[in-house]
N, C-alpha and C. Protein backbone atom coordinates (compact mmCIF):
# COMPACT_ATOMS: atom_id res chain seq x y z
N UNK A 1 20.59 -28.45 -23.60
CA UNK A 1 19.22 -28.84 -23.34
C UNK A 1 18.42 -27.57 -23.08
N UNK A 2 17.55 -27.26 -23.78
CA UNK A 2 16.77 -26.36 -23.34
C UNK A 2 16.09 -25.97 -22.56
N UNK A 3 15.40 -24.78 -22.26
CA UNK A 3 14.03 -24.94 -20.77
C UNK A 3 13.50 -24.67 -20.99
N UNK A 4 12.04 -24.36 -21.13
CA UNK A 4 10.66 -24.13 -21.34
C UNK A 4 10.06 -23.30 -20.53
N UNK A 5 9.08 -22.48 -20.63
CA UNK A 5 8.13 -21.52 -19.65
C UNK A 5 6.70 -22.32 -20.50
N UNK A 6 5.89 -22.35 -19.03
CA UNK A 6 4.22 -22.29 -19.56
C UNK A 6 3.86 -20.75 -19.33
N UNK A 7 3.24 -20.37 -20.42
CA UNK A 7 2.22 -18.80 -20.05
C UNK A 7 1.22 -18.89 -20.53
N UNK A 8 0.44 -18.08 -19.84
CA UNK A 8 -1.58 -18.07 -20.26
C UNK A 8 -1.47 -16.52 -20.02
N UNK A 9 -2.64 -16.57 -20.92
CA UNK A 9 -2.86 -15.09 -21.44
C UNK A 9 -4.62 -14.78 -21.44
N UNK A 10 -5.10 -15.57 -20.79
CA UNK A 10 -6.69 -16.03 -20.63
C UNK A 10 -7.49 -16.42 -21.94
N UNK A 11 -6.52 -16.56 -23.40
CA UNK A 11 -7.03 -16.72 -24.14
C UNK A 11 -7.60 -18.74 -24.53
N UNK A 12 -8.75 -19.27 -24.84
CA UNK A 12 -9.29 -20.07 -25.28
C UNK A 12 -9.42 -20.72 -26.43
N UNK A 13 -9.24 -22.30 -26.52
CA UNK A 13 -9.57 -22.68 -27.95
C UNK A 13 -10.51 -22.38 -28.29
N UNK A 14 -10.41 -22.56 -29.74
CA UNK A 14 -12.01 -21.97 -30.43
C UNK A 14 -12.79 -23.00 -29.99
N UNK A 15 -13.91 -22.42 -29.66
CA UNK A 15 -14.97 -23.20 -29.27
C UNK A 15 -15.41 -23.69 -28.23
N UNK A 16 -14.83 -23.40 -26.92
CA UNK A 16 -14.88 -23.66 -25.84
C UNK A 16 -15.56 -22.67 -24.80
N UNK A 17 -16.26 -23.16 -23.96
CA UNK A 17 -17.28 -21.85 -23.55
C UNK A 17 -16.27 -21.52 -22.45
N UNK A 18 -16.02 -20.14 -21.79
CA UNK A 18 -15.49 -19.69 -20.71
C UNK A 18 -15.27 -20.18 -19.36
N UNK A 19 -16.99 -20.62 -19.20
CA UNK A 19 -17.19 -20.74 -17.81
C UNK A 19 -16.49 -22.36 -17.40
N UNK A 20 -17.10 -23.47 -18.41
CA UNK A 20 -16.38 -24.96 -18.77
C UNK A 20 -14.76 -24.68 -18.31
N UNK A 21 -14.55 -23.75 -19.31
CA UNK A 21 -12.40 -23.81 -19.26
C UNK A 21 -12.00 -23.57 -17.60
N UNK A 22 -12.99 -22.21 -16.85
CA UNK A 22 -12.58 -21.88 -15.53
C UNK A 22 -12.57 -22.86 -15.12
N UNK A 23 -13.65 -23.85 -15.08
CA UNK A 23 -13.91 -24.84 -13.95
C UNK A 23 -13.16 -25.73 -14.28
N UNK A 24 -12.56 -26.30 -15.53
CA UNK A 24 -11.48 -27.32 -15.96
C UNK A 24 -10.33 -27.06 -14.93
N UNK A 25 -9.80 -25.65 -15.75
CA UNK A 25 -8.64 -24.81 -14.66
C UNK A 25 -8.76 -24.92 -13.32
N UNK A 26 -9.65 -24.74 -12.83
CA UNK A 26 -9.77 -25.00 -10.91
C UNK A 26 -9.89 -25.87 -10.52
N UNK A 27 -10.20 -27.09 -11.45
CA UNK A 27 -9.47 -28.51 -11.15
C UNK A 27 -8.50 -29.16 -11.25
N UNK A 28 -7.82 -28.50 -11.96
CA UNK A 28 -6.28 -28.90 -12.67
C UNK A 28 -5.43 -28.28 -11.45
N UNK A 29 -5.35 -27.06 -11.59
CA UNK A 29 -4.92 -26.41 -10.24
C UNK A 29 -5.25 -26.20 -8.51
N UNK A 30 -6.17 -26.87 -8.52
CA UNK A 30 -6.90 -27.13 -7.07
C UNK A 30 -7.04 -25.46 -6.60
N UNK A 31 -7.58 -24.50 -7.18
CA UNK A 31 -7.49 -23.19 -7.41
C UNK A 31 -9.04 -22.92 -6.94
N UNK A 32 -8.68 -21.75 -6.01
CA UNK A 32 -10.51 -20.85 -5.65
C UNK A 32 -10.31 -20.06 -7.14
N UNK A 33 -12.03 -19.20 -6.60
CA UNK A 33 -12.21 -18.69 -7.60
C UNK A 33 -11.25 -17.60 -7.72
N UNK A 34 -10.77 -16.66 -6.68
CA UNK A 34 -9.71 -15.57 -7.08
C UNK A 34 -8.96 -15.25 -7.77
N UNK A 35 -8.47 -17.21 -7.80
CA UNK A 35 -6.81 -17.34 -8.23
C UNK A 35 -7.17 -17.23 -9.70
N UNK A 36 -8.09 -18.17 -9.98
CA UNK A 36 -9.11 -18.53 -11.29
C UNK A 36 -8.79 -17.25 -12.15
N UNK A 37 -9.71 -15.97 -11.12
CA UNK A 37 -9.71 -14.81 -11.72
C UNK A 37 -8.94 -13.82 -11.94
N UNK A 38 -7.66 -14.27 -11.44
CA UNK A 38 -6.30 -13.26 -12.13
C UNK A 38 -5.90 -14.33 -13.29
N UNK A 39 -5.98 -15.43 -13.17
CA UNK A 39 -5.29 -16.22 -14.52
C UNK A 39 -6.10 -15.60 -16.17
N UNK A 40 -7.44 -15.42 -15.50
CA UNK A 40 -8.29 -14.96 -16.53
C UNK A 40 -8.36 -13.71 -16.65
N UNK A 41 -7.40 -12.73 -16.07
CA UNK A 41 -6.82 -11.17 -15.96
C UNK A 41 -7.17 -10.80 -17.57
N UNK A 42 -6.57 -11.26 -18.22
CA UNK A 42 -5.61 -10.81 -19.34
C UNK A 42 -4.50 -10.50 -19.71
N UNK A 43 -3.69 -10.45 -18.05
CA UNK A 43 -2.46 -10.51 -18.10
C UNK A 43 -1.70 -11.84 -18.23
N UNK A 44 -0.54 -11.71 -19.14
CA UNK A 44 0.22 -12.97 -19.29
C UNK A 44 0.69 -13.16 -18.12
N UNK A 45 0.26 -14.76 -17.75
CA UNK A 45 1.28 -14.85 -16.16
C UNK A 45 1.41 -16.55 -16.42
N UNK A 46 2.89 -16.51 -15.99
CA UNK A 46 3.68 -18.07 -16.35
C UNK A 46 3.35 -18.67 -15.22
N UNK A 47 3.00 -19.95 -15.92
CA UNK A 47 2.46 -21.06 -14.99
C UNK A 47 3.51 -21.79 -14.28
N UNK A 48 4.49 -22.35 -15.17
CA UNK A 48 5.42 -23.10 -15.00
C UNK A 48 6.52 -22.77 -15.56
N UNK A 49 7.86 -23.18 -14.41
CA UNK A 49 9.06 -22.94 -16.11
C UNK A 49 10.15 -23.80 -15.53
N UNK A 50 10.95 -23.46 -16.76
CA UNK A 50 12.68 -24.70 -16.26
C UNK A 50 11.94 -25.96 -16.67
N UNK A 51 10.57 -26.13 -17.74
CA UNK A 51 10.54 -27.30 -17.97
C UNK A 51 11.07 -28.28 -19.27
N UNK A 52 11.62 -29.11 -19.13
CA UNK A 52 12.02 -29.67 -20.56
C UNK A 52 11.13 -29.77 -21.55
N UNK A 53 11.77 -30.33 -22.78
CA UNK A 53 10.60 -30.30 -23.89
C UNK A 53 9.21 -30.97 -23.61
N UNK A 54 9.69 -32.50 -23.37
CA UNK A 54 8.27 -32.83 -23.01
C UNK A 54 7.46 -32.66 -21.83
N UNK A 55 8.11 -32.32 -20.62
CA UNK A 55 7.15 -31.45 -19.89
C UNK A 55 6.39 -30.74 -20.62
N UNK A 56 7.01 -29.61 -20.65
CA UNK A 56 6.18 -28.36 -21.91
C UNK A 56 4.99 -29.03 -22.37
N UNK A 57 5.79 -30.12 -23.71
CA UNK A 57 4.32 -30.29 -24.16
C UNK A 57 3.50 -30.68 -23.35
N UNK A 58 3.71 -31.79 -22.57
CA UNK A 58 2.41 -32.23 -22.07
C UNK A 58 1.55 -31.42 -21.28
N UNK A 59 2.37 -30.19 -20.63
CA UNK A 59 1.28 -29.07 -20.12
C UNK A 59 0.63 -28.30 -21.26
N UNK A 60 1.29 -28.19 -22.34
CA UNK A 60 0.29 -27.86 -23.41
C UNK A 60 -0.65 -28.36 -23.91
N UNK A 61 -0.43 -29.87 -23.61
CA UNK A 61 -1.49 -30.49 -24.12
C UNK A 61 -2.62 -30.91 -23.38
N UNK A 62 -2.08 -30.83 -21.75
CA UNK A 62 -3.11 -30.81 -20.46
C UNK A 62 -4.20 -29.62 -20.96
N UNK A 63 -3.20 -28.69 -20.76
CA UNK A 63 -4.28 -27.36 -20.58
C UNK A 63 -5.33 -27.26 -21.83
N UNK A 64 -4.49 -27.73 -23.33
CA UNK A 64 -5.79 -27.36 -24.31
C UNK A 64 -6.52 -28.25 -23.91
N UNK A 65 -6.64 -29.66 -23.31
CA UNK A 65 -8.13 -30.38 -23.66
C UNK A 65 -8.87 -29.81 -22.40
N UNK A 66 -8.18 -29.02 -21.53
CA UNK A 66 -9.35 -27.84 -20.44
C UNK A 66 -9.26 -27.04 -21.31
N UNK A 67 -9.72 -26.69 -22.20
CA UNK A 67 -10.00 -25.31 -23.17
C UNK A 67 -9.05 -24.00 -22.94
N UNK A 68 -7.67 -24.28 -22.34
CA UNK A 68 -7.15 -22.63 -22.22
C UNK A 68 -6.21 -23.14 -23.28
N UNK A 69 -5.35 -21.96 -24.33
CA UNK A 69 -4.83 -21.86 -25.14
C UNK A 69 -3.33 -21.39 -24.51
N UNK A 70 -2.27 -21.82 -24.31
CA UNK A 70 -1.02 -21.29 -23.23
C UNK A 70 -0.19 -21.29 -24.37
N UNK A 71 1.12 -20.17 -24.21
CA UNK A 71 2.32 -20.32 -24.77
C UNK A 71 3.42 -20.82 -24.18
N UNK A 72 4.14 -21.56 -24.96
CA UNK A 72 5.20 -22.14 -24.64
C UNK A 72 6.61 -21.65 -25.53
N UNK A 73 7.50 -21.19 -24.51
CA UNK A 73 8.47 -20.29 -24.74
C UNK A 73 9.83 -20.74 -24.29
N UNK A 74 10.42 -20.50 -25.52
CA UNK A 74 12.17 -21.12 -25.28
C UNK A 74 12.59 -20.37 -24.10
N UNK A 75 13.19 -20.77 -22.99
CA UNK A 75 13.51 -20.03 -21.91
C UNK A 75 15.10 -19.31 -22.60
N UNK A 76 15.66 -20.20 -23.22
CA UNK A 76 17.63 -20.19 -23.85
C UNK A 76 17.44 -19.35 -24.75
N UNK A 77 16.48 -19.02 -25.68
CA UNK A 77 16.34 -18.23 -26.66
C UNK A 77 17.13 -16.56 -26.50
N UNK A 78 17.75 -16.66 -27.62
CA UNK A 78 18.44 -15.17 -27.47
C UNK A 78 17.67 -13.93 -27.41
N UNK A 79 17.98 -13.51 -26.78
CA UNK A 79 17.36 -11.91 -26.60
C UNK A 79 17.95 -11.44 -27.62
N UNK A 80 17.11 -10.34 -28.49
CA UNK A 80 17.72 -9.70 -28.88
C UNK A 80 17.95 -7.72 -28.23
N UNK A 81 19.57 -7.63 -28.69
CA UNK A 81 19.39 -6.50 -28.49
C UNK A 81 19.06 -5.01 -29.13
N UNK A 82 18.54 -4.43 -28.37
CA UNK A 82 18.06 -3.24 -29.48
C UNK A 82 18.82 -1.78 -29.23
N UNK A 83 19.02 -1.18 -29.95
CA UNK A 83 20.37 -0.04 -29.53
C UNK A 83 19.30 1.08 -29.46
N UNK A 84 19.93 1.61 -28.57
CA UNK A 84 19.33 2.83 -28.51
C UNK A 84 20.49 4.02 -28.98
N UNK A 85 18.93 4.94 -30.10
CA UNK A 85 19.92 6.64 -30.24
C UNK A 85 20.53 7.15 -29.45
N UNK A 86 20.83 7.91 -29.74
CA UNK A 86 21.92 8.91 -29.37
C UNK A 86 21.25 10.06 -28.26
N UNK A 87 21.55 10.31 -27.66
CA UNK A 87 20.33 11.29 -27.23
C UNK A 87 20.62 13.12 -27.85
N UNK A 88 19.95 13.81 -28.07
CA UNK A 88 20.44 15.12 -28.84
C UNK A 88 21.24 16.04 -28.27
N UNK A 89 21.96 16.39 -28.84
CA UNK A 89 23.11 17.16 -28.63
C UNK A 89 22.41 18.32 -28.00
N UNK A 90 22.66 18.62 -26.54
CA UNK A 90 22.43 19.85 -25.65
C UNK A 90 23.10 21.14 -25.94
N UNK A 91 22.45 21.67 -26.68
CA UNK A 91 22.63 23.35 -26.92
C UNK A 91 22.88 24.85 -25.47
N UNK A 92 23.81 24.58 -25.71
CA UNK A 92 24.00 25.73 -24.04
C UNK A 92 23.20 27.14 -23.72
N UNK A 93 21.88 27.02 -23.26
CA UNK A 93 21.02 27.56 -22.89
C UNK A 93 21.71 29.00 -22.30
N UNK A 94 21.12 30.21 -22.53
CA UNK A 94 22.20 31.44 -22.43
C UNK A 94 21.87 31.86 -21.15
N UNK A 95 22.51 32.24 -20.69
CA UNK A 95 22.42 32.45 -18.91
C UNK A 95 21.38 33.52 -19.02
N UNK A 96 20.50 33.26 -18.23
CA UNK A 96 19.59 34.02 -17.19
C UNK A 96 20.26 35.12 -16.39
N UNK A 97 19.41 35.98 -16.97
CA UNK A 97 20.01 37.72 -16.50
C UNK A 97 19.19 38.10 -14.97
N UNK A 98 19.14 37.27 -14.34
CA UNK A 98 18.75 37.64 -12.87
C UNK A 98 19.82 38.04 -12.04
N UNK A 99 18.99 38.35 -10.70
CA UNK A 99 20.20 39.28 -10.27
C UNK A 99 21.20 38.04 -10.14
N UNK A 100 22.62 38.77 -9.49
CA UNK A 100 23.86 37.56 -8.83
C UNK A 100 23.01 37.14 -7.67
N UNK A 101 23.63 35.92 -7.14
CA UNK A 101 23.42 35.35 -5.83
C UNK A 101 24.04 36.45 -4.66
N UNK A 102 25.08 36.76 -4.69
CA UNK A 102 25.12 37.72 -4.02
C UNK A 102 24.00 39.22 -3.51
N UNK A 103 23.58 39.11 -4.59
CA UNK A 103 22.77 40.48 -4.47
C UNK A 103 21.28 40.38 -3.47
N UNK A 104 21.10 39.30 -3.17
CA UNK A 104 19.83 38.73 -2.52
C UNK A 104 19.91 38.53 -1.18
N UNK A 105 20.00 38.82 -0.22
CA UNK A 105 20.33 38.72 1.40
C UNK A 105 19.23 37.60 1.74
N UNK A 106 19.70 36.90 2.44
CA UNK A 106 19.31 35.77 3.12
C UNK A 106 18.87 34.64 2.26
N UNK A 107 19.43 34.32 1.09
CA UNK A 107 19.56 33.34 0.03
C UNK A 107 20.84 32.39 0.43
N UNK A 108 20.56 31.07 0.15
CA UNK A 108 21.84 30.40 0.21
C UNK A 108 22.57 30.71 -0.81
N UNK A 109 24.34 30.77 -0.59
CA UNK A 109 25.06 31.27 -2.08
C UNK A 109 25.77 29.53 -2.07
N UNK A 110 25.99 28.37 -3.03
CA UNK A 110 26.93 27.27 -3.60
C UNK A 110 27.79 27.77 -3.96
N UNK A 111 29.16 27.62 -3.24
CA UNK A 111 30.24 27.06 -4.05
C UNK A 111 30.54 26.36 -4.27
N UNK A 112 30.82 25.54 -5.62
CA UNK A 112 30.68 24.40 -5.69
C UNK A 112 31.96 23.51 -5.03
N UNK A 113 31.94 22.47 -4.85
CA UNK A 113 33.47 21.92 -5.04
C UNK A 113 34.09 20.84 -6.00
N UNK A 114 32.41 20.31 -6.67
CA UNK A 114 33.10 19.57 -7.69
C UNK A 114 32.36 20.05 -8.86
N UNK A 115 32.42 18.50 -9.88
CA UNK A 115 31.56 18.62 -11.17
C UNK A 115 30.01 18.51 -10.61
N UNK A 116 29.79 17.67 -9.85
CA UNK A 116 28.40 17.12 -9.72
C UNK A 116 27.73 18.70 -9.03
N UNK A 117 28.56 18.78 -7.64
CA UNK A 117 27.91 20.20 -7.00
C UNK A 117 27.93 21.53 -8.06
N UNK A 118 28.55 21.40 -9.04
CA UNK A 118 28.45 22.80 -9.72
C UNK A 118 27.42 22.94 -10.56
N UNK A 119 26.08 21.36 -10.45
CA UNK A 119 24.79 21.34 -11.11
C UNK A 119 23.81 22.80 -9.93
N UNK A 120 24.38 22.14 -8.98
CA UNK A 120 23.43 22.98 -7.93
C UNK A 120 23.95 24.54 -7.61
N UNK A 121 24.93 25.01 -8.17
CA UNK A 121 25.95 26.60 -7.80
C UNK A 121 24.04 27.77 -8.30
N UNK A 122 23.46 27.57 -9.20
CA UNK A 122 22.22 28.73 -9.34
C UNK A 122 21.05 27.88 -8.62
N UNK A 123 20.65 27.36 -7.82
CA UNK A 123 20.07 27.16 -7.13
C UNK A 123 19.52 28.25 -6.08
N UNK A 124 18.37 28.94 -6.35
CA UNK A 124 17.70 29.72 -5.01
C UNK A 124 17.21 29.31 -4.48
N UNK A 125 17.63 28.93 -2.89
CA UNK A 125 17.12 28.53 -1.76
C UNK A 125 17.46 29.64 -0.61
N UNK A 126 16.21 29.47 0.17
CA UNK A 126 16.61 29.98 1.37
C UNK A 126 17.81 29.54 2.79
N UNK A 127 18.57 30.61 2.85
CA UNK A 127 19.64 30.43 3.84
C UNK A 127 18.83 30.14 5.44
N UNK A 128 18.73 28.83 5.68
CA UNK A 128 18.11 28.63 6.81
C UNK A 128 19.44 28.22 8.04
N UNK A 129 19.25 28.86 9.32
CA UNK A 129 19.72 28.52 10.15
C UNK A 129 19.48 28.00 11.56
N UNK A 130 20.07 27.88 12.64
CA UNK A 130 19.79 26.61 13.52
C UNK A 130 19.49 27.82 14.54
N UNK A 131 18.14 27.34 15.11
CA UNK A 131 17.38 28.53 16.65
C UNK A 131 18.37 28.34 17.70
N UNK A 132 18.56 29.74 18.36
CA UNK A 132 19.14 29.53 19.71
C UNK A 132 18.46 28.45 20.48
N UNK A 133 19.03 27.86 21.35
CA UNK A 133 18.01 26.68 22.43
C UNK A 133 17.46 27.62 22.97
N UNK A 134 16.30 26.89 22.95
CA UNK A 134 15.29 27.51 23.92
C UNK A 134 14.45 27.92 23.46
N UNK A 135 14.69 28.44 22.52
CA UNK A 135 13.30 29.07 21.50
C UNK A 135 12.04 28.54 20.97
N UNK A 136 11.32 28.79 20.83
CA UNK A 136 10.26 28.26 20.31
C UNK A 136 9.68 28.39 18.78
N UNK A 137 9.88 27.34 18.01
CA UNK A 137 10.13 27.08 16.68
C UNK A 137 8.81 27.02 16.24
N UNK A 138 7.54 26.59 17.00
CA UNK A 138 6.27 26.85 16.46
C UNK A 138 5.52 28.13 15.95
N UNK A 139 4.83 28.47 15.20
CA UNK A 139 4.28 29.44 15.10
C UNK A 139 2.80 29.94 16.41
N UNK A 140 3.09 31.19 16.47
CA UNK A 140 1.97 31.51 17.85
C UNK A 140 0.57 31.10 17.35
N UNK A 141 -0.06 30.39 17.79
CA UNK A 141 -1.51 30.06 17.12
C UNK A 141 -2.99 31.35 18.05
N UNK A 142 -3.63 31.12 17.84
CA UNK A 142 -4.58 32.48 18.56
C UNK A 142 -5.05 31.58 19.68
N UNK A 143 -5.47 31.75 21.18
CA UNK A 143 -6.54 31.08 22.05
C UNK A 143 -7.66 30.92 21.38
N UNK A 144 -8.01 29.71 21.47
CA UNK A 144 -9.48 28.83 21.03
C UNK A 144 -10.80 29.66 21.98
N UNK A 145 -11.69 29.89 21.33
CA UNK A 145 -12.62 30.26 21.51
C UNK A 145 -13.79 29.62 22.76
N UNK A 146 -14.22 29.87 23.61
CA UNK A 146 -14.45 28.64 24.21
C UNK A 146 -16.02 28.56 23.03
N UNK A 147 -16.56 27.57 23.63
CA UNK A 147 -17.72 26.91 22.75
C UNK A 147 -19.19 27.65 23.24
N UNK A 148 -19.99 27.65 22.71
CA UNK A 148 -21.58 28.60 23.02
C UNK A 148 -22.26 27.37 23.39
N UNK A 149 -22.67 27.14 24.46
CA UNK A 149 -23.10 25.92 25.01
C UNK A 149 -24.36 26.34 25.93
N UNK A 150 -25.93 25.78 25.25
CA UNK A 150 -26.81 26.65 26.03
C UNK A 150 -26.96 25.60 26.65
N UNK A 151 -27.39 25.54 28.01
CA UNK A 151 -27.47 24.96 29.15
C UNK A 151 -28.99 25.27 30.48
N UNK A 152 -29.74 25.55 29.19
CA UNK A 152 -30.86 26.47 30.06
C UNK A 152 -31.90 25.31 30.35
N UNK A 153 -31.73 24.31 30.03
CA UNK A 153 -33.11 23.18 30.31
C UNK A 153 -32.31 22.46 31.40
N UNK A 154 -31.23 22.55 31.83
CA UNK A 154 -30.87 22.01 32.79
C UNK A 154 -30.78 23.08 34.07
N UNK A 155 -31.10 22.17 35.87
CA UNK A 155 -31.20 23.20 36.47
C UNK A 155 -30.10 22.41 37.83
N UNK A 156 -30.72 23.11 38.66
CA UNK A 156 -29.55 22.23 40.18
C UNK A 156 -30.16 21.94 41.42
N UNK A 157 -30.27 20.68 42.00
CA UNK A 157 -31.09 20.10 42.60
C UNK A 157 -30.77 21.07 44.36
N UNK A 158 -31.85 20.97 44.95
CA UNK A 158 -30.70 21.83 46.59
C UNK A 158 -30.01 20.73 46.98
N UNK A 159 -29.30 21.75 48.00
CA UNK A 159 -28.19 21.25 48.59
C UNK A 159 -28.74 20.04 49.58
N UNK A 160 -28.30 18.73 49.29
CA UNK A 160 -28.54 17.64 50.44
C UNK A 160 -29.62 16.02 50.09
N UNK A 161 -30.03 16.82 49.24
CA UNK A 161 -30.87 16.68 48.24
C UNK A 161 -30.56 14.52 47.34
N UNK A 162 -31.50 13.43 47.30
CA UNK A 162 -31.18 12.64 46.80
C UNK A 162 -30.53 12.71 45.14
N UNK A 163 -29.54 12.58 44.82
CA UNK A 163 -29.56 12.35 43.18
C UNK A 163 -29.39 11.46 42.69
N UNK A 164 -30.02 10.70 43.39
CA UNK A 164 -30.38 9.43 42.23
C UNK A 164 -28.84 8.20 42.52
N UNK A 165 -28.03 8.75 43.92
CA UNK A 165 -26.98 7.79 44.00
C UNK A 165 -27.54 5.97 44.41
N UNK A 166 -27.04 5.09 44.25
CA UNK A 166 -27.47 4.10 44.65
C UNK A 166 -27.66 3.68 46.19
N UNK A 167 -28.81 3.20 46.41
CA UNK A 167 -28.86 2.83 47.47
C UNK A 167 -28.52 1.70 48.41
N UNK A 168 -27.71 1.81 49.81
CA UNK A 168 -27.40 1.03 50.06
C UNK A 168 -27.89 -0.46 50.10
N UNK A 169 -27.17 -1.96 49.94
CA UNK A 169 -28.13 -2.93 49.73
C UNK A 169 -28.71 -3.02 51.62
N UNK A 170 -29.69 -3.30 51.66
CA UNK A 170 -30.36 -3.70 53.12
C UNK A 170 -30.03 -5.42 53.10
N UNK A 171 -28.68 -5.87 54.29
CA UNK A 171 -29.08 -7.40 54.35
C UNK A 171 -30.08 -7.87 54.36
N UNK A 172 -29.67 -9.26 53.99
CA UNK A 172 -31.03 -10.34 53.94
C UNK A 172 -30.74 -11.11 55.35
N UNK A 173 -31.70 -11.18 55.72
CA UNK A 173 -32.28 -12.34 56.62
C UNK A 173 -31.78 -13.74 56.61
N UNK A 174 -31.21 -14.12 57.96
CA UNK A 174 -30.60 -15.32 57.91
C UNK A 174 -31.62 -16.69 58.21
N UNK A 175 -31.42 -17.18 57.21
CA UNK A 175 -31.91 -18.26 57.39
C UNK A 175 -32.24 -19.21 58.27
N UNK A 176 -33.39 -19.90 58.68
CA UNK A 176 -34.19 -20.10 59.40
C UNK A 176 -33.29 -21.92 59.86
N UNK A 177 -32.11 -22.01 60.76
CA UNK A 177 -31.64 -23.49 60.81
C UNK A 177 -31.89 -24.24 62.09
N UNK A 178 -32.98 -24.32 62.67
CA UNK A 178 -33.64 -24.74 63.93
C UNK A 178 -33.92 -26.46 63.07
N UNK A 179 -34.62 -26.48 62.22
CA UNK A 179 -34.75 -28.01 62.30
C UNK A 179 -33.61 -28.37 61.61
N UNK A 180 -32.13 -28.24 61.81
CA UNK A 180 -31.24 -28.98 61.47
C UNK A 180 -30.22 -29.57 62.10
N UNK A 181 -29.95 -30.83 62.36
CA UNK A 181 -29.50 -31.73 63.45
C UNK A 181 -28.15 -32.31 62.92
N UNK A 182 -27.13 -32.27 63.96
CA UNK A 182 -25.97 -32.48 63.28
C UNK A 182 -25.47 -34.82 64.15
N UNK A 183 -25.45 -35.29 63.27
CA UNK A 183 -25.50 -36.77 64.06
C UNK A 183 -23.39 -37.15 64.82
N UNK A 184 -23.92 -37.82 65.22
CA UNK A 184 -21.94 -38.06 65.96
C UNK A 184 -21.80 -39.45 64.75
């Protein structure tokens, strides 16, 4: 038994205006406009799949009378395979007349120990090693400059002087309870 994929590709029956098909589509799919607007990408994107034959059709035949044009694709269908060449025969590139690894002080030297590490044996890197503790691994940066800050429209009040702190609240006045009579 076979299986089926639905795919849309935003393409339309002839004759169908654009805007009609969106709004068909966003009723069929209970779809905002967003969703609307990646279906109408241009990218192929499968709607449905694993469906039997007549599923299939009938989503083919849903979707054309909303004006979208969908493919329907054997899911079982054989792949085919495609072989790939050969890749070209690597010609042994003639060694590079630089100095030996040896000859370079403070270069890492590879020995290799296998096939794979003996890709990396001409590799120039620097021979880095581990700081005594304690040291300080940052580079010295210079003291920051302080900042040019003119300050001449401002001045300083004398000593004792109000500045503007808040003032204490002054209680209020207690209320006046002479005509109030308490009964047994």
């Amino acid at each position: 038994m076979s299986r089926y994929e639905i795919a849309f590709s935003g393409q339309l029956v002839p004759g169908a205006q654009p805007e009609l098909v969106k709004a068909n589509m966003a009723k069929l799919f209970q779809a905002d406009a967003q969703r609307i607007a990646q279906l109408f990408s241009g990218r192929r994107i499968v709607i449905k799949n694993n469906l039997d034959a007549a599923g299939a059709e009938k989503y083919r035949a849903t979707l054309e009378r909303a004006g979208a044009r969908v493919e329907v694709v054997d899911m079982d269908a054989l792949i085919e395979e495609v072989g790939l060449a050969p890749p070209p025969p690597i010609e042994p590139a003639p060694a590079p007349t630089a100095a030996p690894p040896a000859a370079r002080p403070g270069r890492l030297q590879v020995a290799p120990r296998d096939e794979y590490m003996a890709a990396f044996s001409d590799v120039d890197a620097p021979d880095f090693d581990i700081a005594p503790v304690g040291s300080d691994l940052q580079d010295a940066r210079p003291d920051a400059a302080a900042p040019q800050v003119d300050l001449s429209q401002f001045s300083l009040a004398p000593v004792g002087s109000d500045m503007g702190q808040a003032k204490p609240a002054t209680p209020a006045a207690a209320p006046d309870t002479s005509h109030l009579k308490l009964q047994d």
